[in-house]
N, C-alpha and C. Protein backbone atom coordinates (compact mmCIF):
# COMPACT_ATOMS: atom_id res chain seq x y z
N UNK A 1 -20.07 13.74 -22.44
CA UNK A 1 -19.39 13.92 -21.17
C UNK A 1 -20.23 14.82 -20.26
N UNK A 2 -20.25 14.44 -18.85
CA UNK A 2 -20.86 15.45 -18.18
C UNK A 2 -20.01 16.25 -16.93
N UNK A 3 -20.51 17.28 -16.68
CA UNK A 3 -19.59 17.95 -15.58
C UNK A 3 -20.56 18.29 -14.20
N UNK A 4 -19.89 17.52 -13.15
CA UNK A 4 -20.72 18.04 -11.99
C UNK A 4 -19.67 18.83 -11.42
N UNK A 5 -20.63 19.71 -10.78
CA UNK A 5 -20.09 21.21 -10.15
C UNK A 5 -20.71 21.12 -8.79
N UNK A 6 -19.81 20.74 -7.83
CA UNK A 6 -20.57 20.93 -6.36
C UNK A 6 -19.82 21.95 -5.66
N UNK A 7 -20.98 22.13 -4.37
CA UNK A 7 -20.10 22.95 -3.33
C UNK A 7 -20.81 22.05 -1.89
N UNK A 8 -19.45 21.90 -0.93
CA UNK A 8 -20.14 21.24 0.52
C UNK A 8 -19.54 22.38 1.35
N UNK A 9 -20.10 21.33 2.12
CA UNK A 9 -19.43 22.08 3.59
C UNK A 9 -18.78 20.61 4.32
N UNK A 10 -19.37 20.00 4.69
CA UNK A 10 -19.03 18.98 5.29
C UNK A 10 -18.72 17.38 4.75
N UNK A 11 -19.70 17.38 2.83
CA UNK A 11 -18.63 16.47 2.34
C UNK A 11 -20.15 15.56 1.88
N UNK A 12 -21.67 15.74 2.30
CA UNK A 12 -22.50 15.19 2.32
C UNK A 12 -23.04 15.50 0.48
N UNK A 13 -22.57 16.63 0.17
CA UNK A 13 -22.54 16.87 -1.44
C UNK A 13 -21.83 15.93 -2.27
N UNK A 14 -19.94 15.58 -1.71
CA UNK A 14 -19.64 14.90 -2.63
C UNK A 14 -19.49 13.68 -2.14
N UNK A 15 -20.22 12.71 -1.40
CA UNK A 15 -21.06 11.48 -1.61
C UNK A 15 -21.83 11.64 -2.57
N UNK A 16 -23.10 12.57 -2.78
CA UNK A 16 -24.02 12.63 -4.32
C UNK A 16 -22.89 12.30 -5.02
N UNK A 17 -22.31 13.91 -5.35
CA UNK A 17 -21.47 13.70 -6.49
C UNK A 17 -20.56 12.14 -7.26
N UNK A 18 -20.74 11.42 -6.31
CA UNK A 18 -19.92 10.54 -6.57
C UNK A 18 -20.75 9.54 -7.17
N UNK A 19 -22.03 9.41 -6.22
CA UNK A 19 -22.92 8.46 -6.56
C UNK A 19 -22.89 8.59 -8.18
N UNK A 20 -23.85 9.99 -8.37
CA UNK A 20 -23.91 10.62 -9.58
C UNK A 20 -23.06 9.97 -10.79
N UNK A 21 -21.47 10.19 -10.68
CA UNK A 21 -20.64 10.24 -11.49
C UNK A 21 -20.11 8.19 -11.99
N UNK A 22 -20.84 7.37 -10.76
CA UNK A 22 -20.53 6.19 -10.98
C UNK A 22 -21.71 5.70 -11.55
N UNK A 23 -22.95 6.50 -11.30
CA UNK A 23 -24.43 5.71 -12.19
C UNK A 23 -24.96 6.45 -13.39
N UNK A 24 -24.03 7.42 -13.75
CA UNK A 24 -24.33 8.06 -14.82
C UNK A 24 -23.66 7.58 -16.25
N UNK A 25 -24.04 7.54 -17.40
CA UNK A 25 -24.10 6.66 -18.16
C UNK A 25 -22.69 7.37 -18.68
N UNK A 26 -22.84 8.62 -19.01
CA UNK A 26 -21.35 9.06 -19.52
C UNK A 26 -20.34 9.01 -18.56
N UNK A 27 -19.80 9.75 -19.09
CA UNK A 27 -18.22 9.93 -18.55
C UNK A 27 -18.38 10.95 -17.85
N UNK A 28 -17.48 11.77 -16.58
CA UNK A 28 -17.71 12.40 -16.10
C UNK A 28 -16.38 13.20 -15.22
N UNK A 29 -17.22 13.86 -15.05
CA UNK A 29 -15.48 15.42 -14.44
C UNK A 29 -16.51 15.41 -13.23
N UNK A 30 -15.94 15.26 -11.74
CA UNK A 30 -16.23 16.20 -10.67
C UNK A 30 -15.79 17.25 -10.13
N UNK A 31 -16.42 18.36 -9.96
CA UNK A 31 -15.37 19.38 -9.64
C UNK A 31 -15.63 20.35 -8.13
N UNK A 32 -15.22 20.21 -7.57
CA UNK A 32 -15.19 20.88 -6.19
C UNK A 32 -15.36 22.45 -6.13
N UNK A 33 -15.99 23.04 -6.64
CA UNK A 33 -15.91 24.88 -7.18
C UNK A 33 -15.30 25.35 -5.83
N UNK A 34 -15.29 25.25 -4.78
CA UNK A 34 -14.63 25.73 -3.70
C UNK A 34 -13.35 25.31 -4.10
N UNK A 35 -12.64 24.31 -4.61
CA UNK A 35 -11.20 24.01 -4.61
C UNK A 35 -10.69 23.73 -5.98
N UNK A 36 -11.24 23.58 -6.49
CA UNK A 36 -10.80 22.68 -7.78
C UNK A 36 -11.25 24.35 -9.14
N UNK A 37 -10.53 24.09 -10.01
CA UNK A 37 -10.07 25.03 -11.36
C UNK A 37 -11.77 23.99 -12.39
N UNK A 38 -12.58 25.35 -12.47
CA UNK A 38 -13.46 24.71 -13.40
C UNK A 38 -13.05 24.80 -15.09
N UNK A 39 -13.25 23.33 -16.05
CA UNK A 39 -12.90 23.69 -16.99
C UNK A 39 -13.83 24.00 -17.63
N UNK A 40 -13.40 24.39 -19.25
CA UNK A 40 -14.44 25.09 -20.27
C UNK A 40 -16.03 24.21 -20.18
N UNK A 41 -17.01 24.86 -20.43
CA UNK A 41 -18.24 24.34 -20.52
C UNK A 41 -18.62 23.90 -21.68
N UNK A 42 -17.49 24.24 -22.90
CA UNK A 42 -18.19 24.21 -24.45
C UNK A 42 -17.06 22.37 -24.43
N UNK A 43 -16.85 21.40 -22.96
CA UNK A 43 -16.01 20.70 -23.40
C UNK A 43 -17.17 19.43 -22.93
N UNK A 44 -18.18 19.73 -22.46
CA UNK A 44 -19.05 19.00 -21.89
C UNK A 44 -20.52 19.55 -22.39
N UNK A 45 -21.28 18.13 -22.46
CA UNK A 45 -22.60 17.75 -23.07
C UNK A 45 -23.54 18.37 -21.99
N UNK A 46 -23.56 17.89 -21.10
CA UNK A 46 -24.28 17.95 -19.76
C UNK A 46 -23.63 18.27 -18.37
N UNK A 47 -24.42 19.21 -17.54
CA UNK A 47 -23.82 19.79 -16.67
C UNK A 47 -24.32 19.47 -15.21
N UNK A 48 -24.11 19.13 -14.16
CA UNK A 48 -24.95 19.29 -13.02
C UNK A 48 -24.56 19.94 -11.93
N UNK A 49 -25.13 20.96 -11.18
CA UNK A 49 -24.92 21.84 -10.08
C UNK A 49 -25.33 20.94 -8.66
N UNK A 50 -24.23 20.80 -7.70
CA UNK A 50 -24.71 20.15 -6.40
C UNK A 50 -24.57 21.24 -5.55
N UNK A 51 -25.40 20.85 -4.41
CA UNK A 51 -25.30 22.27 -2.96
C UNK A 51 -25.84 21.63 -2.08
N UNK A 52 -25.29 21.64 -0.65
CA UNK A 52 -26.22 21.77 0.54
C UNK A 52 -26.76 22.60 0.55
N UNK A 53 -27.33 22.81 1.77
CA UNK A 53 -28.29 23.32 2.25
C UNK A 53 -28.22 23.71 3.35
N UNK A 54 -27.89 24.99 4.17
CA UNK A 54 -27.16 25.39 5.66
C UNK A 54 -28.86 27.01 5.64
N UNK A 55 -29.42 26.35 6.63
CA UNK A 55 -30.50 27.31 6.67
C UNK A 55 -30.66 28.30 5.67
N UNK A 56 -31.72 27.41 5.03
CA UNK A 56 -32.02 28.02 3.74
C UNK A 56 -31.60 28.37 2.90
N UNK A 57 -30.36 28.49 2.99
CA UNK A 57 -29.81 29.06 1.99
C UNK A 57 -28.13 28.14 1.50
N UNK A 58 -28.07 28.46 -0.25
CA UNK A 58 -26.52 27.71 -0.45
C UNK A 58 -25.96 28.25 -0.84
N UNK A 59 -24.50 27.52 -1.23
CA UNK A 59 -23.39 28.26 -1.84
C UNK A 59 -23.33 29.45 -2.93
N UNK A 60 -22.70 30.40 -2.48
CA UNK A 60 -23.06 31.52 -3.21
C UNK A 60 -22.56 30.82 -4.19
N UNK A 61 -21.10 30.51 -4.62
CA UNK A 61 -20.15 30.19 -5.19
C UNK A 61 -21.39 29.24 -6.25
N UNK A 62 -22.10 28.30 -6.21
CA UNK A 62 -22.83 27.57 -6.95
C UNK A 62 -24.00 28.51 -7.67
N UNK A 63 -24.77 29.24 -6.35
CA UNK A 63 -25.50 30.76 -7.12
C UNK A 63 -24.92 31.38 -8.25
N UNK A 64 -23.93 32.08 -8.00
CA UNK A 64 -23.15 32.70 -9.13
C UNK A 64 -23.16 32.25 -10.19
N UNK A 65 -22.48 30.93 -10.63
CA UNK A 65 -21.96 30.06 -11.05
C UNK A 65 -23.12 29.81 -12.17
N UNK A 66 -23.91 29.79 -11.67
CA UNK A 66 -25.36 29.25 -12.26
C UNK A 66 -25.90 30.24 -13.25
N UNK A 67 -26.05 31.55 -12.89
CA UNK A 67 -26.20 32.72 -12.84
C UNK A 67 -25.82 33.05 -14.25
N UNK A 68 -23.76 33.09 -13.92
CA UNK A 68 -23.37 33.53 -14.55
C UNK A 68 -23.36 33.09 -15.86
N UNK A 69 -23.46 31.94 -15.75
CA UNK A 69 -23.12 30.74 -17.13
C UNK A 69 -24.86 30.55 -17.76
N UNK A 70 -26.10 31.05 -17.10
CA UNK A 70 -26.96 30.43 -17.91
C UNK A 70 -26.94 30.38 -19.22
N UNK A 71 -26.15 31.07 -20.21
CA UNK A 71 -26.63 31.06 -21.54
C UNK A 71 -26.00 30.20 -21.88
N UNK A 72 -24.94 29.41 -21.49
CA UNK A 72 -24.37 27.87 -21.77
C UNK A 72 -25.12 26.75 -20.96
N UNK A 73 -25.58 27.19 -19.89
CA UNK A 73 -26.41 25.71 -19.14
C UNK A 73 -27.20 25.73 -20.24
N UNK A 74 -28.05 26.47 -20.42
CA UNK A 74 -29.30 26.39 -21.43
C UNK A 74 -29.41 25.89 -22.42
N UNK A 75 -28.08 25.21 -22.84
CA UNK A 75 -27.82 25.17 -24.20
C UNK A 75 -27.49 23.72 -23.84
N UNK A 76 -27.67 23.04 -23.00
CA UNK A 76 -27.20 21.90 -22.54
C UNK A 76 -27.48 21.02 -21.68
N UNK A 77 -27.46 19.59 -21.56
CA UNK A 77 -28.75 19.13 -20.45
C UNK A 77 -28.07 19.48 -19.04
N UNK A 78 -28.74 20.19 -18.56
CA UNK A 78 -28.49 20.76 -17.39
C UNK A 78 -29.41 20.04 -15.81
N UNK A 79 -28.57 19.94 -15.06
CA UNK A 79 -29.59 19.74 -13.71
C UNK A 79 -28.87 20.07 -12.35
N UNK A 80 -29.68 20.22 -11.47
CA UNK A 80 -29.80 20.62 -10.23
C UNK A 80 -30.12 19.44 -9.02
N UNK A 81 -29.41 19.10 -8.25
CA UNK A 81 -29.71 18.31 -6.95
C UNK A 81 -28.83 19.36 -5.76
N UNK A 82 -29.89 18.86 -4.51
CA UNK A 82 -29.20 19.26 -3.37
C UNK A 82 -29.18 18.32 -2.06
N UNK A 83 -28.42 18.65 -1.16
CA UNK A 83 -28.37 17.59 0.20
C UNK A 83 -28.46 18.33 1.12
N UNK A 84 -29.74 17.85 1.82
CA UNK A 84 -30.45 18.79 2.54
C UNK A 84 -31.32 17.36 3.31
N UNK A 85 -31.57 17.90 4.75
CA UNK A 85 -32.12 17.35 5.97
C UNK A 85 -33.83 17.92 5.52
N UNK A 86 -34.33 18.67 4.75
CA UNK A 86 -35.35 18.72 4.65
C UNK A 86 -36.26 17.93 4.35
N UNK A 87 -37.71 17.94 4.53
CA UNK A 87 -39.01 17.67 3.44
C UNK A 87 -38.84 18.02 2.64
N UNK A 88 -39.38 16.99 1.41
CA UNK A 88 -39.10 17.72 -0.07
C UNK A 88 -39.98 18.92 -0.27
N UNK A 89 -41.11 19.23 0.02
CA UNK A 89 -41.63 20.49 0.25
C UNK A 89 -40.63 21.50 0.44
N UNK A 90 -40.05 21.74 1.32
CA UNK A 90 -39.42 22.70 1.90
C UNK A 90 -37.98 22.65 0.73
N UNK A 91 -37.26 21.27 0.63
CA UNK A 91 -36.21 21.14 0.18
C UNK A 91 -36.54 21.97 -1.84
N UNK A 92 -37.52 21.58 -2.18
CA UNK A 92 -37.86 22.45 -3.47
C UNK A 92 -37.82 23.73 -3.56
N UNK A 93 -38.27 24.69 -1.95
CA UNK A 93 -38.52 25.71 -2.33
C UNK A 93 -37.02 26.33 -1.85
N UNK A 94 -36.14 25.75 -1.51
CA UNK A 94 -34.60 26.23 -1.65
C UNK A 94 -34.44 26.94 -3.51
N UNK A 95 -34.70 25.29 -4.33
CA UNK A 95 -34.28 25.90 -5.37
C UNK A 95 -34.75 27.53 -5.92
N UNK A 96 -35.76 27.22 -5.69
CA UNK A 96 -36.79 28.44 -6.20
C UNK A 96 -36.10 30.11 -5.19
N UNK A 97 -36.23 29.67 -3.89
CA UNK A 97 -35.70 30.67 -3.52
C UNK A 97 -34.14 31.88 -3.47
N UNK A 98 -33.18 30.04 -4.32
CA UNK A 98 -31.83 30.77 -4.51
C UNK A 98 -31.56 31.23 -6.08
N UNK A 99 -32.26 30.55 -6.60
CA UNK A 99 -31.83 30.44 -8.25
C UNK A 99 -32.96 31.28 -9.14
N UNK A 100 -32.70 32.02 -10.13
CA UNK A 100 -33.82 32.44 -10.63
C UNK A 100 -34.57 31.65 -11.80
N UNK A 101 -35.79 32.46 -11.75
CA UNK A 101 -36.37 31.51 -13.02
C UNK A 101 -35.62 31.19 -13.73
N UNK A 102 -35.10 31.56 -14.21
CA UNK A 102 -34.21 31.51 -15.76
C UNK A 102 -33.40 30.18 -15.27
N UNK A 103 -32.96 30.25 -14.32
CA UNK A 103 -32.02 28.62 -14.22
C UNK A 103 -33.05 27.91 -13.44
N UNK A 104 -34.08 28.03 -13.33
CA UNK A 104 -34.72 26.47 -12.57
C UNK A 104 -35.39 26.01 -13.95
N UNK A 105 -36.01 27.41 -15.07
CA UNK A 105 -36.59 26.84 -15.97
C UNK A 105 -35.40 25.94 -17.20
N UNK A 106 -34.19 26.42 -17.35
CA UNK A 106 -33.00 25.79 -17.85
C UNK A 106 -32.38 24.64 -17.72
N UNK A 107 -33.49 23.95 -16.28
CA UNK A 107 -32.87 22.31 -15.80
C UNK A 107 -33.22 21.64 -16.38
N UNK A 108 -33.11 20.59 -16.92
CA UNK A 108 -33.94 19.32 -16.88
C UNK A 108 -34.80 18.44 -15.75
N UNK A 109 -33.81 18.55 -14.78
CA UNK A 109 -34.82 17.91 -13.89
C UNK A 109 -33.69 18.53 -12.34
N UNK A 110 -34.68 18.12 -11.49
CA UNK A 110 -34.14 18.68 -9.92
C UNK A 110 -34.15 17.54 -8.97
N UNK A 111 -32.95 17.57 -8.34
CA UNK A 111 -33.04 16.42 -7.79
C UNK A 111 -32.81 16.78 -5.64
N UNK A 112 -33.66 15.55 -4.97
CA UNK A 112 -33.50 16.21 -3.45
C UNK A 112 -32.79 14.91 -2.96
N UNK A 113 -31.61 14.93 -2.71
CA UNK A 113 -31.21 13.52 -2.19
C UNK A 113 -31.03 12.98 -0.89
N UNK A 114 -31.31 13.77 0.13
CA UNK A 114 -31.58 13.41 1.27
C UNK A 114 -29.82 13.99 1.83
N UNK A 115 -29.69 14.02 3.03
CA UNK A 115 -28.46 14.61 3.78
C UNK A 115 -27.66 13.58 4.46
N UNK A 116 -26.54 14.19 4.92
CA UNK A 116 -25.80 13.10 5.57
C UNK A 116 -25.53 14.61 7.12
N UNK A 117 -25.13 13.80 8.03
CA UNK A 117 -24.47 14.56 9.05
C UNK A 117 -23.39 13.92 9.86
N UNK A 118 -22.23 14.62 9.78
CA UNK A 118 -20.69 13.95 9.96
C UNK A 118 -20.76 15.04 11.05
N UNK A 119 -20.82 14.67 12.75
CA UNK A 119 -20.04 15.26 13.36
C UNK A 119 -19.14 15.35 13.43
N UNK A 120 -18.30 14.46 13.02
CA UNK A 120 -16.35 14.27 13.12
C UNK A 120 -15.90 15.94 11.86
N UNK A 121 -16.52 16.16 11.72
CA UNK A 121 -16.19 17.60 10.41
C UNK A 121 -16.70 18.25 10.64
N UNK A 122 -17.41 18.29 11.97
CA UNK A 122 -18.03 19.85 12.50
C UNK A 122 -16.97 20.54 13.49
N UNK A 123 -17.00 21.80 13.33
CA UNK A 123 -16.55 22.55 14.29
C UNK A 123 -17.45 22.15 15.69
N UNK A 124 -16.84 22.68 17.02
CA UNK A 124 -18.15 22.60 18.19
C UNK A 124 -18.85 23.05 18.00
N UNK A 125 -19.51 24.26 17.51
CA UNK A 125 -20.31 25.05 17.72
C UNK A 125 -21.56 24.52 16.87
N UNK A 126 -20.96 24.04 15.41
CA UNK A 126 -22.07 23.17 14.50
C UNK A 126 -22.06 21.76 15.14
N UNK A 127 -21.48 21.23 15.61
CA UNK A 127 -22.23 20.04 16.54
C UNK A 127 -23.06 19.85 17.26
N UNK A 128 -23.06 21.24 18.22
CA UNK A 128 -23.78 21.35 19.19
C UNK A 128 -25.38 22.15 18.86
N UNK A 129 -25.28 23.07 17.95
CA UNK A 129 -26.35 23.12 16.92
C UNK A 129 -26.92 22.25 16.44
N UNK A 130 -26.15 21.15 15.70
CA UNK A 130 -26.67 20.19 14.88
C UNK A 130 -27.89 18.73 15.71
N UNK A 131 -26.68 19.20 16.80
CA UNK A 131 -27.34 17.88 18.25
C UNK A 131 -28.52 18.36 18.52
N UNK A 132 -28.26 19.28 18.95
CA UNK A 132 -29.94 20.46 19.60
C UNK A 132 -31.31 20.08 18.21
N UNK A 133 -30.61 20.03 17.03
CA UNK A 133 -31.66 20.43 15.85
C UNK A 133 -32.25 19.15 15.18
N UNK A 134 -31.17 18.08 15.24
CA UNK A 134 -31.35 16.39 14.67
C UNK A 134 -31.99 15.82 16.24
N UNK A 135 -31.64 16.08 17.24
CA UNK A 135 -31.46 15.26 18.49
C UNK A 135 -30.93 13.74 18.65
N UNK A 136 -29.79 13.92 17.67
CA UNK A 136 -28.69 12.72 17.60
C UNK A 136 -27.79 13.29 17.74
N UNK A 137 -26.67 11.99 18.50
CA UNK A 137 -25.26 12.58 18.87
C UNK A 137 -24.21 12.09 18.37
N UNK A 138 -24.91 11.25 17.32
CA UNK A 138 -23.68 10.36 16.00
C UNK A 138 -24.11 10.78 14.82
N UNK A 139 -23.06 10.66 14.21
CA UNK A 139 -23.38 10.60 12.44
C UNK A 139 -24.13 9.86 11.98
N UNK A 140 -24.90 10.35 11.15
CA UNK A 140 -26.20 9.67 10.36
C UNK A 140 -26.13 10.10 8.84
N UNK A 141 -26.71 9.39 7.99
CA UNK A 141 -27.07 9.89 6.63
C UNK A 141 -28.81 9.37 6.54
N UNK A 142 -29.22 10.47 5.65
CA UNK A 142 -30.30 10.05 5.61
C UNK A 142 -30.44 10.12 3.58
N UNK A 143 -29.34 9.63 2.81
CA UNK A 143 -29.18 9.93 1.34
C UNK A 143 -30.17 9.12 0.62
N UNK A 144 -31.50 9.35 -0.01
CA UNK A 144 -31.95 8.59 -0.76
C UNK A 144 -31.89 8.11 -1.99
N UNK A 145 -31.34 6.65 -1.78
CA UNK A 145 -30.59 6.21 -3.37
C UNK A 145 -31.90 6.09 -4.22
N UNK A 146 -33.03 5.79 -4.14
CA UNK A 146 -34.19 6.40 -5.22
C UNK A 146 -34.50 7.42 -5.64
N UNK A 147 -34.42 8.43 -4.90
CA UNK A 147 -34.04 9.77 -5.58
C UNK A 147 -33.41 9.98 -6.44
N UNK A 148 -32.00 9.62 -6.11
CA UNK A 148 -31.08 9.72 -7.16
C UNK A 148 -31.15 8.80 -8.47
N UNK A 149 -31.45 7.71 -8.09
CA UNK A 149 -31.61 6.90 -9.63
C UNK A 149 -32.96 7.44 -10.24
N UNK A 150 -33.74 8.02 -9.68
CA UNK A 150 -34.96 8.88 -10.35
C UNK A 150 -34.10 9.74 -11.10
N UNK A 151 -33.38 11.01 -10.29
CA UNK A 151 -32.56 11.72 -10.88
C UNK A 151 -32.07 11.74 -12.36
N UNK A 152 -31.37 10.46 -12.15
CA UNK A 152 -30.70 10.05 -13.39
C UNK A 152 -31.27 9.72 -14.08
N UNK A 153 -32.08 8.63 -14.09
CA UNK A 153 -33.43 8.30 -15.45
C UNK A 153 -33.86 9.31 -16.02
N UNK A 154 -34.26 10.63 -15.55
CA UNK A 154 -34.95 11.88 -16.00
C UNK A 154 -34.13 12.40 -16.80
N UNK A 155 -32.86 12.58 -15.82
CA UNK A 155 -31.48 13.36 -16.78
C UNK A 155 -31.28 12.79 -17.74
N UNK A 156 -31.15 11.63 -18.03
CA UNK A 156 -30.55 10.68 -19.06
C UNK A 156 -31.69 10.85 -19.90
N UNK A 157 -32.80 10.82 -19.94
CA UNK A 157 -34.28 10.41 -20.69
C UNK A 157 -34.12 11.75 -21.58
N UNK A 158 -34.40 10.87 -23.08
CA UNK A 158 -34.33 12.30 -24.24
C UNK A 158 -35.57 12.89 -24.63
């Protein structure tokens, strides 16, 4: 069984998550850590952490999380993806910059799946940011489904 653990803001995380949980070979728990009651970790094989990405930086709530639990990720196939408007250049050195060694070296594999942007779920103020920064004035995704089935081959691969 595996457990994904996301955090969004706007919802572009649990599209992954979902992808994730329908091309992944086991069975699977999604869990919303902003809303949803996480269950025990000793009840699941494999674990995966999702996060955007809001200038540079993500969910503490997923930081922590990560943090707190390494001596059970470690013990378990563990991985990391995020949804993020970046270059994968840039989008890698998120991980590195939020998570410490100890949990980037604890993954199995890291995954960058490309972003989505839902103005209809922005406040004004992130619209008008977002417009200025994309220079689009509709919703777009930019989610790469090869990424993710990379993702998974790696994760899955013993």
């Amino acid at each position: 069984m595996t457990l994904i653990i996301y955090a969004t803001k706007h919802g572009a995380v649990t599209s992954c998550a979902e992808i994730l949980s329908e091309r992944l070979a086991d069975d699977c728990t999604i869990i919303n850590i902003k809303k949803d009651k996480i269950p025990s970790l000793d009840d699941f094989d494999s674990v995966i952490l999702g996060f955007s990405v809001h200038a540079g930086s993500i969910s503490n709530q997923i930081k922590k999380f990560a943090e707190d639990h390494i001596s059970k990720l470690k013990n378990k196939r563990f991985g990391l993806f995020c949804s993020c408007l970046s270059e994968e250049d840039q989008a890698i050195s998120y991980f590195h910059k939020n998570f410490s060694t100890n949990v980037i070296k604890a993954t199995k594999t890291i995954g960058i799946f490309g972003g989505k942007i839902l103005f209809e779920e922005m406040n004004f103020v992130e619209r008008f940011l977002m417009k200025r920064i994309t220079k689009k004035d509709t919703s777009f995704s930019t989610l790469n489904h090869e990424n993710i089935a990379e993702f998974i081959r790696l994760f899955e691969q013993d």
